[in-house]
N, C-alpha and C. Protein backbone atom coordinates (compact mmCIF):
# COMPACT_ATOMS: atom_id res chain seq x y z
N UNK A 1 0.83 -1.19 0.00
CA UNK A 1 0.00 0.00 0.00
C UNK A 1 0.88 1.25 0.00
N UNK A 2 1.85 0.98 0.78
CA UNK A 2 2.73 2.23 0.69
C UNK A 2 3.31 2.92 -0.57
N UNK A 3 3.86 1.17 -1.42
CA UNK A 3 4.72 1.69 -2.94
C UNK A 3 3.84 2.42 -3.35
N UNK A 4 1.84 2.06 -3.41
CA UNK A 4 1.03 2.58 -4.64
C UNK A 4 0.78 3.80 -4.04
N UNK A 5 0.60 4.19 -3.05
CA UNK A 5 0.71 5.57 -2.66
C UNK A 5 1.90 6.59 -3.26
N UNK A 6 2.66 5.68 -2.69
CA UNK A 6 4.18 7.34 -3.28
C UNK A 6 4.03 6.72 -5.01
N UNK A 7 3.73 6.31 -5.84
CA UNK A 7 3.68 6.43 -7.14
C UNK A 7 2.61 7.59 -7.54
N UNK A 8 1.89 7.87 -6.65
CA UNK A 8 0.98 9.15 -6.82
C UNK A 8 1.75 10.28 -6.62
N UNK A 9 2.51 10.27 -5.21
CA UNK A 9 3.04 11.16 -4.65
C UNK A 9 4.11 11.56 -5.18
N UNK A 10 5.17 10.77 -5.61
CA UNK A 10 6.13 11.21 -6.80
C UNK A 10 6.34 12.00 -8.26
N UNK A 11 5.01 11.35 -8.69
CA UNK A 11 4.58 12.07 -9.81
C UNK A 11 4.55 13.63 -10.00
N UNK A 12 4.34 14.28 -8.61
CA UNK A 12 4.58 15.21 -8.15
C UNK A 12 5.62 16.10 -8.19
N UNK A 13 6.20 17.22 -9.00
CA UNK A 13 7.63 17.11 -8.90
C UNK A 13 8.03 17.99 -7.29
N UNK A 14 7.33 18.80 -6.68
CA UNK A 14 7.64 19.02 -5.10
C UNK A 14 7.92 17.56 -4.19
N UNK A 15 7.01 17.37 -4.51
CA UNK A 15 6.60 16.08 -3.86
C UNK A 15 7.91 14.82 -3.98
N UNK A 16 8.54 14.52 -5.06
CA UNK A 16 9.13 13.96 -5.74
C UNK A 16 10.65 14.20 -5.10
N UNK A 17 11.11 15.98 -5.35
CA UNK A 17 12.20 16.37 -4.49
C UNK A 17 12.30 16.02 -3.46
N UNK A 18 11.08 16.23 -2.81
CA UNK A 18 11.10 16.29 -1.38
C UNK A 18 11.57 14.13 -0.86
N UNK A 19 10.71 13.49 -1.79
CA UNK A 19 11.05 12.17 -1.62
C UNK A 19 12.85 11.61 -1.95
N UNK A 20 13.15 12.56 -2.58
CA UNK A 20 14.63 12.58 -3.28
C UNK A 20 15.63 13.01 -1.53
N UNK A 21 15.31 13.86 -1.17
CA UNK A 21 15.92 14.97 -0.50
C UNK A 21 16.10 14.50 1.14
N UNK A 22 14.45 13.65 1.13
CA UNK A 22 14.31 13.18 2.84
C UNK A 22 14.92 11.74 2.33
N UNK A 23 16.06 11.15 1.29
CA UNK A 23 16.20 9.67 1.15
C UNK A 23 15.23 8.52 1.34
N UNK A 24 14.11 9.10 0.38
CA UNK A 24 12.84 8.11 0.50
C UNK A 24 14.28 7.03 -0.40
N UNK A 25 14.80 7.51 -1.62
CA UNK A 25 15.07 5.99 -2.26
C UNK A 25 16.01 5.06 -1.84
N UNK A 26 16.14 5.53 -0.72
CA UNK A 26 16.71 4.60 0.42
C UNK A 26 15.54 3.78 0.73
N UNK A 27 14.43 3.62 1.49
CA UNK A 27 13.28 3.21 1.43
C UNK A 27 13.32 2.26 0.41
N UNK A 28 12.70 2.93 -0.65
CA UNK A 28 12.68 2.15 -1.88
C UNK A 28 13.52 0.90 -2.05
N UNK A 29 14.33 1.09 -2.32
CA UNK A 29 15.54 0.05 -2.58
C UNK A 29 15.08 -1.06 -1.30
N UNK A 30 15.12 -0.40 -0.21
CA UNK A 30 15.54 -1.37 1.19
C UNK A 30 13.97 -2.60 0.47
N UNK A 31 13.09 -2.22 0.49
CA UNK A 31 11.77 -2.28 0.15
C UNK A 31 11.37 -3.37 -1.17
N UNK A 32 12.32 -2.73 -2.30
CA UNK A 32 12.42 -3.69 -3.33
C UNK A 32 13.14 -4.91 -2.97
N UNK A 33 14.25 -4.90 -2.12
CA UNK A 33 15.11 -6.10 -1.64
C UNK A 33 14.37 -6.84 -1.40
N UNK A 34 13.85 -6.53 -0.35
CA UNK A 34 12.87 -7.40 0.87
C UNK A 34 11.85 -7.95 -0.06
N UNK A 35 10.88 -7.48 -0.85
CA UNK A 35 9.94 -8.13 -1.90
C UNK A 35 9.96 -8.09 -2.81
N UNK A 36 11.37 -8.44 -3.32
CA UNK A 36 12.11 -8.86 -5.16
C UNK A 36 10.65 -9.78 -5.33
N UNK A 37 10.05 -10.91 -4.49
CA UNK A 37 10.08 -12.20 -5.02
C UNK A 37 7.83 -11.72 -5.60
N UNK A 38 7.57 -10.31 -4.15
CA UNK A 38 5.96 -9.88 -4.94
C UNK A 38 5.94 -9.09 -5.87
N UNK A 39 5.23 -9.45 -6.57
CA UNK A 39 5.00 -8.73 -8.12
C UNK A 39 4.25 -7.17 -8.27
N UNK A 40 3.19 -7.15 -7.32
CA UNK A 40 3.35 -5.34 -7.07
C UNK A 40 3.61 -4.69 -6.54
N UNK A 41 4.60 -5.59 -5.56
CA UNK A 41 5.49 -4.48 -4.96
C UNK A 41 6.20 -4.01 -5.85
N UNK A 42 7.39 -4.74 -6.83
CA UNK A 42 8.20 -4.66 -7.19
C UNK A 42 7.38 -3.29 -8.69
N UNK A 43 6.44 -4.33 -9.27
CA UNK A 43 5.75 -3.04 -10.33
C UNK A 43 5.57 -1.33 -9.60
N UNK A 44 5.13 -1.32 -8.21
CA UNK A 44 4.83 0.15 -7.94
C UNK A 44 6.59 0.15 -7.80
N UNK A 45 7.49 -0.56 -7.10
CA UNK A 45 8.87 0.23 -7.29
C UNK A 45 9.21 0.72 -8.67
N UNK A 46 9.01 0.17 -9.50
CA UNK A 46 9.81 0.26 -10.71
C UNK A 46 8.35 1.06 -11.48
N UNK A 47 7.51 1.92 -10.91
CA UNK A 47 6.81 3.08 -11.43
C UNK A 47 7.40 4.43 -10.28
N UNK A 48 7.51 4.04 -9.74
CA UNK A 48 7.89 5.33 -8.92
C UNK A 48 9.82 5.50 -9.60
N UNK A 49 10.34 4.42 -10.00
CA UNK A 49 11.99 5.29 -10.37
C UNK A 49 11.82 5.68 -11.97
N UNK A 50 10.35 4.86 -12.41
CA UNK A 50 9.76 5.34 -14.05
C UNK A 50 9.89 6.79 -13.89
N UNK A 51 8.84 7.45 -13.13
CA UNK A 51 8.38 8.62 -12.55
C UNK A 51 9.64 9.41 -12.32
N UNK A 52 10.39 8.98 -11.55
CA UNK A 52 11.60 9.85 -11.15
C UNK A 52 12.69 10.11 -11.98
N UNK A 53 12.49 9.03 -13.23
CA UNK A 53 13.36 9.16 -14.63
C UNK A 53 13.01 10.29 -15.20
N UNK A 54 12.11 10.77 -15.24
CA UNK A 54 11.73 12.15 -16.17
C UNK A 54 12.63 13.32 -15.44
N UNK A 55 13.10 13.27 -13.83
CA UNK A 55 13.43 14.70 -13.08
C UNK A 55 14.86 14.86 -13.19
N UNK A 56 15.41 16.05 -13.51
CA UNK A 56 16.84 16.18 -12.95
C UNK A 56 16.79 16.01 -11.69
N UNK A 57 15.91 16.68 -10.65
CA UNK A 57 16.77 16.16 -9.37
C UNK A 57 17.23 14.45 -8.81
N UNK A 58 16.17 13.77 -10.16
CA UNK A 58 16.81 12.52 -9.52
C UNK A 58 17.95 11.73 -10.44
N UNK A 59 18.35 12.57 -11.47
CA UNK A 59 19.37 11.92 -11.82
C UNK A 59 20.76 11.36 -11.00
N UNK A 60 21.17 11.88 -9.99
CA UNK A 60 22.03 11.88 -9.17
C UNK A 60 21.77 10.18 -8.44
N UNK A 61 20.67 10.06 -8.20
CA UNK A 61 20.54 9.18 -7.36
C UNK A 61 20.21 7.28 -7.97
N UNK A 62 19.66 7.95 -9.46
CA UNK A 62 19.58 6.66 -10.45
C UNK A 62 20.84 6.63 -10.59
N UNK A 63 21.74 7.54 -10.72
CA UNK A 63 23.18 7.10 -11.71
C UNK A 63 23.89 6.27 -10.34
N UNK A 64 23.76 6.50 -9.06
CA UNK A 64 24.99 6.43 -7.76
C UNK A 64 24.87 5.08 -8.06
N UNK A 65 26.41 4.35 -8.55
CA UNK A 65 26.37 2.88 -8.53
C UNK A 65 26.13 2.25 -7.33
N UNK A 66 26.36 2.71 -6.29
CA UNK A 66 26.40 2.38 -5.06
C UNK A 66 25.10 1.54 -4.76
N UNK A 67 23.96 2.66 -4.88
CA UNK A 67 22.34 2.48 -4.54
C UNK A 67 22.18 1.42 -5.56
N UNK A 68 22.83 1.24 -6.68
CA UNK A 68 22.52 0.18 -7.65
C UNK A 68 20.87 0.48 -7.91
N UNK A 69 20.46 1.43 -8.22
CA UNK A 69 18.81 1.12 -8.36
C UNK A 69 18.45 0.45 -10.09
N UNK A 70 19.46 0.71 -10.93
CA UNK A 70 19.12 0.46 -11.76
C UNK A 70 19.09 -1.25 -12.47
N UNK A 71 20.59 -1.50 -11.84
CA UNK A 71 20.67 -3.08 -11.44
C UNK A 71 19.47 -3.92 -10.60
N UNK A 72 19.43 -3.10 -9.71
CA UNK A 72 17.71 -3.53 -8.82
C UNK A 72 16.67 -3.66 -10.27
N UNK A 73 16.97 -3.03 -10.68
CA UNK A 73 15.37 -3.03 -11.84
C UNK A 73 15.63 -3.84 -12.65
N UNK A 74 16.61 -3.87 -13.29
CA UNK A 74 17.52 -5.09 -14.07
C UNK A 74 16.88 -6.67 -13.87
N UNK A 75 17.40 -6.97 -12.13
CA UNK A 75 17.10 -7.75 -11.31
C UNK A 75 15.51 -8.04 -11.21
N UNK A 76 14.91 -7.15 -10.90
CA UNK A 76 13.18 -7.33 -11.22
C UNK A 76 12.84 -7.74 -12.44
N UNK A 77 13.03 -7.45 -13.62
CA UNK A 77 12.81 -7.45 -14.68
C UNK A 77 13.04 -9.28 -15.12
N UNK A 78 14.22 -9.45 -14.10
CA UNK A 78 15.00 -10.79 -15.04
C UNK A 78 13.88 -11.84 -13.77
N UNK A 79 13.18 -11.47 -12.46
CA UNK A 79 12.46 -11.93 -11.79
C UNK A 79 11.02 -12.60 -12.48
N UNK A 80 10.77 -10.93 -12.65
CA UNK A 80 9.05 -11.07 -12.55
C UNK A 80 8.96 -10.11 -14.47
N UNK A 81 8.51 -11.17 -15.05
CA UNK A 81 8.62 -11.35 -16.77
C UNK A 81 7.18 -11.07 -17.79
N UNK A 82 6.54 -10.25 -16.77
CA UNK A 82 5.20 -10.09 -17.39
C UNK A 82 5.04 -8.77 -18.24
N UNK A 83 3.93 -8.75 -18.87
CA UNK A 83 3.81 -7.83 -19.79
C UNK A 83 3.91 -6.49 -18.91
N UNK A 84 3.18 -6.52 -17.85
CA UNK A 84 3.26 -5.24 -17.16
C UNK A 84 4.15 -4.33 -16.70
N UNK A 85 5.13 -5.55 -15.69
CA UNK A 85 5.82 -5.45 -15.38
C UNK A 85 7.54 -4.87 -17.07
N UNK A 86 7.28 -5.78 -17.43
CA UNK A 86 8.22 -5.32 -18.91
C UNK A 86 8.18 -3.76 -19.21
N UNK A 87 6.54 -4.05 -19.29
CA UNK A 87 6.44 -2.33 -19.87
C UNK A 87 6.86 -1.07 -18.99
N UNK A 88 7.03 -1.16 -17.78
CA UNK A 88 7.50 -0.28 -17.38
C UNK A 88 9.15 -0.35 -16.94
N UNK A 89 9.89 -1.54 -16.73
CA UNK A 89 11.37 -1.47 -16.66
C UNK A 89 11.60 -1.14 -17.66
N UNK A 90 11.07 -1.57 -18.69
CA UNK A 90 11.82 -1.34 -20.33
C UNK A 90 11.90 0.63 -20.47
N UNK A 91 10.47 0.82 -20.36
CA UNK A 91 10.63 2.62 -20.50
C UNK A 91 11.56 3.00 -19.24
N UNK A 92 11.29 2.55 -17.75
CA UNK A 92 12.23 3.37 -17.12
C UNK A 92 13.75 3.06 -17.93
N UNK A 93 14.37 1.81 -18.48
CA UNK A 93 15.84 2.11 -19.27
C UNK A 93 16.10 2.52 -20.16
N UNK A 94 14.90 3.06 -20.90
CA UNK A 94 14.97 3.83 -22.36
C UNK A 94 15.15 5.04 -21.76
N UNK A 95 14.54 5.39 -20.98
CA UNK A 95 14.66 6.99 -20.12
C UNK A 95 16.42 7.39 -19.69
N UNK A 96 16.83 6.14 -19.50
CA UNK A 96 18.25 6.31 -18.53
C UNK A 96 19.46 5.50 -19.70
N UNK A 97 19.34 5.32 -20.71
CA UNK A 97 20.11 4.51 -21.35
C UNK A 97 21.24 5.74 -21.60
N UNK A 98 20.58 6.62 -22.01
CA UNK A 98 22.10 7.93 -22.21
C UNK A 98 22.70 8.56 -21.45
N UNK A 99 22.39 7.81 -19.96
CA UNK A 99 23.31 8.11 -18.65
C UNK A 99 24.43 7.22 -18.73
N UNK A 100 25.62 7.67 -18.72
CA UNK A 100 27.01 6.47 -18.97
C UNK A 100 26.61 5.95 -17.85
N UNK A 101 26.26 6.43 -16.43
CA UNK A 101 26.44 5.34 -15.33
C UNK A 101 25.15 4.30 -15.03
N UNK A 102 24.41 4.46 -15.48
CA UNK A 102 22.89 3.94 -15.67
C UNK A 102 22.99 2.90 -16.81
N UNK A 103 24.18 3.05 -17.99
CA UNK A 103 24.05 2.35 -19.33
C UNK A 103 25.43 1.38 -18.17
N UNK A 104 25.88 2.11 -17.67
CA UNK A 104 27.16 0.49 -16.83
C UNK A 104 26.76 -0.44 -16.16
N UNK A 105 25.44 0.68 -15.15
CA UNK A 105 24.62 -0.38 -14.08
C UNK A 105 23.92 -1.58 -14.87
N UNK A 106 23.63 -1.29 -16.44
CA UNK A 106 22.25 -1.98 -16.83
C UNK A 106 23.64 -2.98 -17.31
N UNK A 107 24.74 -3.04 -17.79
CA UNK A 107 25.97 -3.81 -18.51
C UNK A 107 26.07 -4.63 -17.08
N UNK A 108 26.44 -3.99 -16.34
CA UNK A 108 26.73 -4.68 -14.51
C UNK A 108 25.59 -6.07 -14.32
N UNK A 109 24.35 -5.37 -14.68
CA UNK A 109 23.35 -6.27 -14.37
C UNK A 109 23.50 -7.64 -15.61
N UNK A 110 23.59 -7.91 -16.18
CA UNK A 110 23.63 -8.25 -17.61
C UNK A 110 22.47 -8.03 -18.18
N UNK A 111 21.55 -7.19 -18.50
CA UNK A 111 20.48 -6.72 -19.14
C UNK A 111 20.63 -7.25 -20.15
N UNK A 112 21.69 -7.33 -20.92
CA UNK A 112 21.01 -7.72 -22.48
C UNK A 112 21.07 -9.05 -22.23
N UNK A 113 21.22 -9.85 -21.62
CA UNK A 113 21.01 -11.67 -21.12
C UNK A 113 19.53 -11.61 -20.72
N UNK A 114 18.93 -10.73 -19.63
CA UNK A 114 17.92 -10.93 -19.61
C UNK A 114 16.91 -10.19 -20.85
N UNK A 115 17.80 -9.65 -21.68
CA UNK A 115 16.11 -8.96 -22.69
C UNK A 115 16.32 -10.30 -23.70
N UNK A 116 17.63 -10.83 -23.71
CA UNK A 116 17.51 -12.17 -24.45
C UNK A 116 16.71 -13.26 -24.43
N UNK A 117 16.35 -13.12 -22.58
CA UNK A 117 15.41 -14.25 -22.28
C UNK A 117 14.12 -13.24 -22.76
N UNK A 118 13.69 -12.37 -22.66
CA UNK A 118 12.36 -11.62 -22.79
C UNK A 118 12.27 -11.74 -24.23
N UNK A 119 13.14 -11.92 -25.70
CA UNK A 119 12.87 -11.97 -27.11
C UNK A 119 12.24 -13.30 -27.13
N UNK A 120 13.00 -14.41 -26.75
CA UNK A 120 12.51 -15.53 -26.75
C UNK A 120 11.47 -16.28 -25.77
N UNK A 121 10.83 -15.39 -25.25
CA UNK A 121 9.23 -15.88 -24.35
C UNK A 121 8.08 -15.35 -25.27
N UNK A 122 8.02 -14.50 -25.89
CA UNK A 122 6.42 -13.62 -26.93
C UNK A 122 6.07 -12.95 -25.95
N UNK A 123 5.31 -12.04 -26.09
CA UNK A 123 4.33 -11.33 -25.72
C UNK A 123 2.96 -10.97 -26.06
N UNK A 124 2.17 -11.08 -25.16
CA UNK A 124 0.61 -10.48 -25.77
C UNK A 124 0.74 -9.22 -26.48
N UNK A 125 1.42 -8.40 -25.77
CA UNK A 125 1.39 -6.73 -26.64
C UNK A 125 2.59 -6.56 -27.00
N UNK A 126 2.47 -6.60 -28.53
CA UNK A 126 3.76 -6.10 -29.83
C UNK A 126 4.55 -5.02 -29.13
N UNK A 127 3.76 -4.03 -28.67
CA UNK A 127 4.61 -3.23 -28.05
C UNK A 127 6.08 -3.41 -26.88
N UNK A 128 5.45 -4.34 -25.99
CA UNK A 128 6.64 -4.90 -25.31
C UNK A 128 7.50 -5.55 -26.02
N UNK A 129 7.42 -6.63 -27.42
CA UNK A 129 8.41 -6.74 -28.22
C UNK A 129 9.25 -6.12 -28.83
N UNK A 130 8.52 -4.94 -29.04
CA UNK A 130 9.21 -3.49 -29.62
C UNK A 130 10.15 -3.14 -28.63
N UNK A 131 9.74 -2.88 -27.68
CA UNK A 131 10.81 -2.08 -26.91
C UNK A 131 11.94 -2.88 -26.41
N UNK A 132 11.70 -4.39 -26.30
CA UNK A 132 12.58 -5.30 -25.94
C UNK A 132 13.33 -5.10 -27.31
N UNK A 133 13.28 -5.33 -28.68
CA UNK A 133 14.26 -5.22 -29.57
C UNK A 133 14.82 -4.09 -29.73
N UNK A 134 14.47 -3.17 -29.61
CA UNK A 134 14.81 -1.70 -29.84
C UNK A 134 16.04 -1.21 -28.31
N UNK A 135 15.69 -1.74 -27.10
CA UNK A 135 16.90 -1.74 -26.03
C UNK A 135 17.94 -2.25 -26.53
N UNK A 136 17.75 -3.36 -26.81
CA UNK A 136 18.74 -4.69 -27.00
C UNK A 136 19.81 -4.06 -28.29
N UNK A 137 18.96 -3.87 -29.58
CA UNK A 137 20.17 -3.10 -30.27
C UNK A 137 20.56 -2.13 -29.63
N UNK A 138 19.69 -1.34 -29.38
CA UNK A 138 20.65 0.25 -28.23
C UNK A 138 21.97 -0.41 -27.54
N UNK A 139 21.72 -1.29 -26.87
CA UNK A 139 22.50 -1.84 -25.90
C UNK A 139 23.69 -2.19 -26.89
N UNK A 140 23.97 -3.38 -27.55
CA UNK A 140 24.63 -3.88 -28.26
C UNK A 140 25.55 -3.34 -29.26
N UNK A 141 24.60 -1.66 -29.53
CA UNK A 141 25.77 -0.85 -30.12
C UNK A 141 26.35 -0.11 -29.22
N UNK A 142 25.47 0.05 -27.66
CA UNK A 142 26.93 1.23 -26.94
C UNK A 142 27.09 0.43 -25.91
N UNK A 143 27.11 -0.83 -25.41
CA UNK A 143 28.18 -0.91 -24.55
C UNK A 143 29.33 -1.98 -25.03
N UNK A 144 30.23 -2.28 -24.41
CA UNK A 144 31.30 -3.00 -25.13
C UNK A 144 30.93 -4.20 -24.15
N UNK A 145 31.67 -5.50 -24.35
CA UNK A 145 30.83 -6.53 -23.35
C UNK A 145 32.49 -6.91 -22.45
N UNK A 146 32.29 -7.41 -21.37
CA UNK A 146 33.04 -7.17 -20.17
C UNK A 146 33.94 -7.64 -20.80
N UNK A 147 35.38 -7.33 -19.90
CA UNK A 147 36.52 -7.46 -19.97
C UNK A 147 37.23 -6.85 -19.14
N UNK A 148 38.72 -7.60 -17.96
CA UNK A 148 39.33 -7.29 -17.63
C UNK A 148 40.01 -5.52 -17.71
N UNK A 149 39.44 -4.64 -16.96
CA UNK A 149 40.09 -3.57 -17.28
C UNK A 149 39.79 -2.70 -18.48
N UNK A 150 38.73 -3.20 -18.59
CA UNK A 150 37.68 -2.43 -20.28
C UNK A 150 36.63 -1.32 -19.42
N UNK A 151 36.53 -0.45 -19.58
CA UNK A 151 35.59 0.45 -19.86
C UNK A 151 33.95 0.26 -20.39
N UNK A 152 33.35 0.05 -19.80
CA UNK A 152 31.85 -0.74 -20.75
C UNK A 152 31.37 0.43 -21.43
N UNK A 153 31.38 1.58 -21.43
CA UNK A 153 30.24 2.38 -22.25
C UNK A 153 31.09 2.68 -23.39
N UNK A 154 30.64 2.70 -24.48
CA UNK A 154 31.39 3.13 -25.78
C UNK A 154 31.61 4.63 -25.83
């Protein structure tokens, strides 16, 4: 009840700072850990960092490798494989793909392993196929794939 609340409240951009500022996405994160394994928990998490993808003030806090939030979503995504759920990790990484540290977290996570598993399951809505192929080349042309002492973002 709490996630679907602040997905209202975020949307907000006062509101939103202010969740930025008092370390709600501390919260968050702690929150997504604890219920990787329920499915709306994890959907209202990964609408509220959707939401917070649109703000500069929260760029700071998607990029901090530290918080890993984006790997967290990564991690959800490669969890819980539904159309719903898809449709909104996929836009929150289209939102953040031209952040170098957001395009490392999603390389860190192995994202394109899991959109590999997401090409080869179908989907009810074309659209989630779309955006799954359309990451995946994004991906494949800018990051370089691991290596000892390599640099991942092109």
């Amino acid at each position: 009840v709490l996630l679907c609340s602040l997905v209202h409240v975020v949307k907000h951009q006062h509101y939103g700072e202010q969740f930025v500022l008092e370390n709600g996405h501390h919260l968050l994160r702690g929150i997504m850990l604890r219920s990787l394994s329920d499915a709306e928990t994890v959907y209202h998490g990964l609408l509220i960092l959707w939401s917070l993808s649109f703000e500069d003030f929260a760029a700071g806090v998607l990029e901090d490798g530290r918080l890993s939030l984006v790997k967290l979503a990564a991690k959800a995504l490669d969890v819980h494989q539904t159309d719903k759920i898809c449709r909104v990790a996929l836009r929150l990484f289209d939102n953040l793909k031209s952040k170098p540290d957001c395009l490392e977290q999603m390389n860190d996570a192995q994202l394109l392993s899991v959109l590999d598993k997401l090409s080869r399951k179908g989907f009810k809505n074309k659209a989630v196929e779309n955006m799954v192929g359309g990451l995946t080349e994004y991906l494949e042309h800018n990051v370089m794939p691991q290596n000892a002492g390599t640099k991942l973002v092109r």
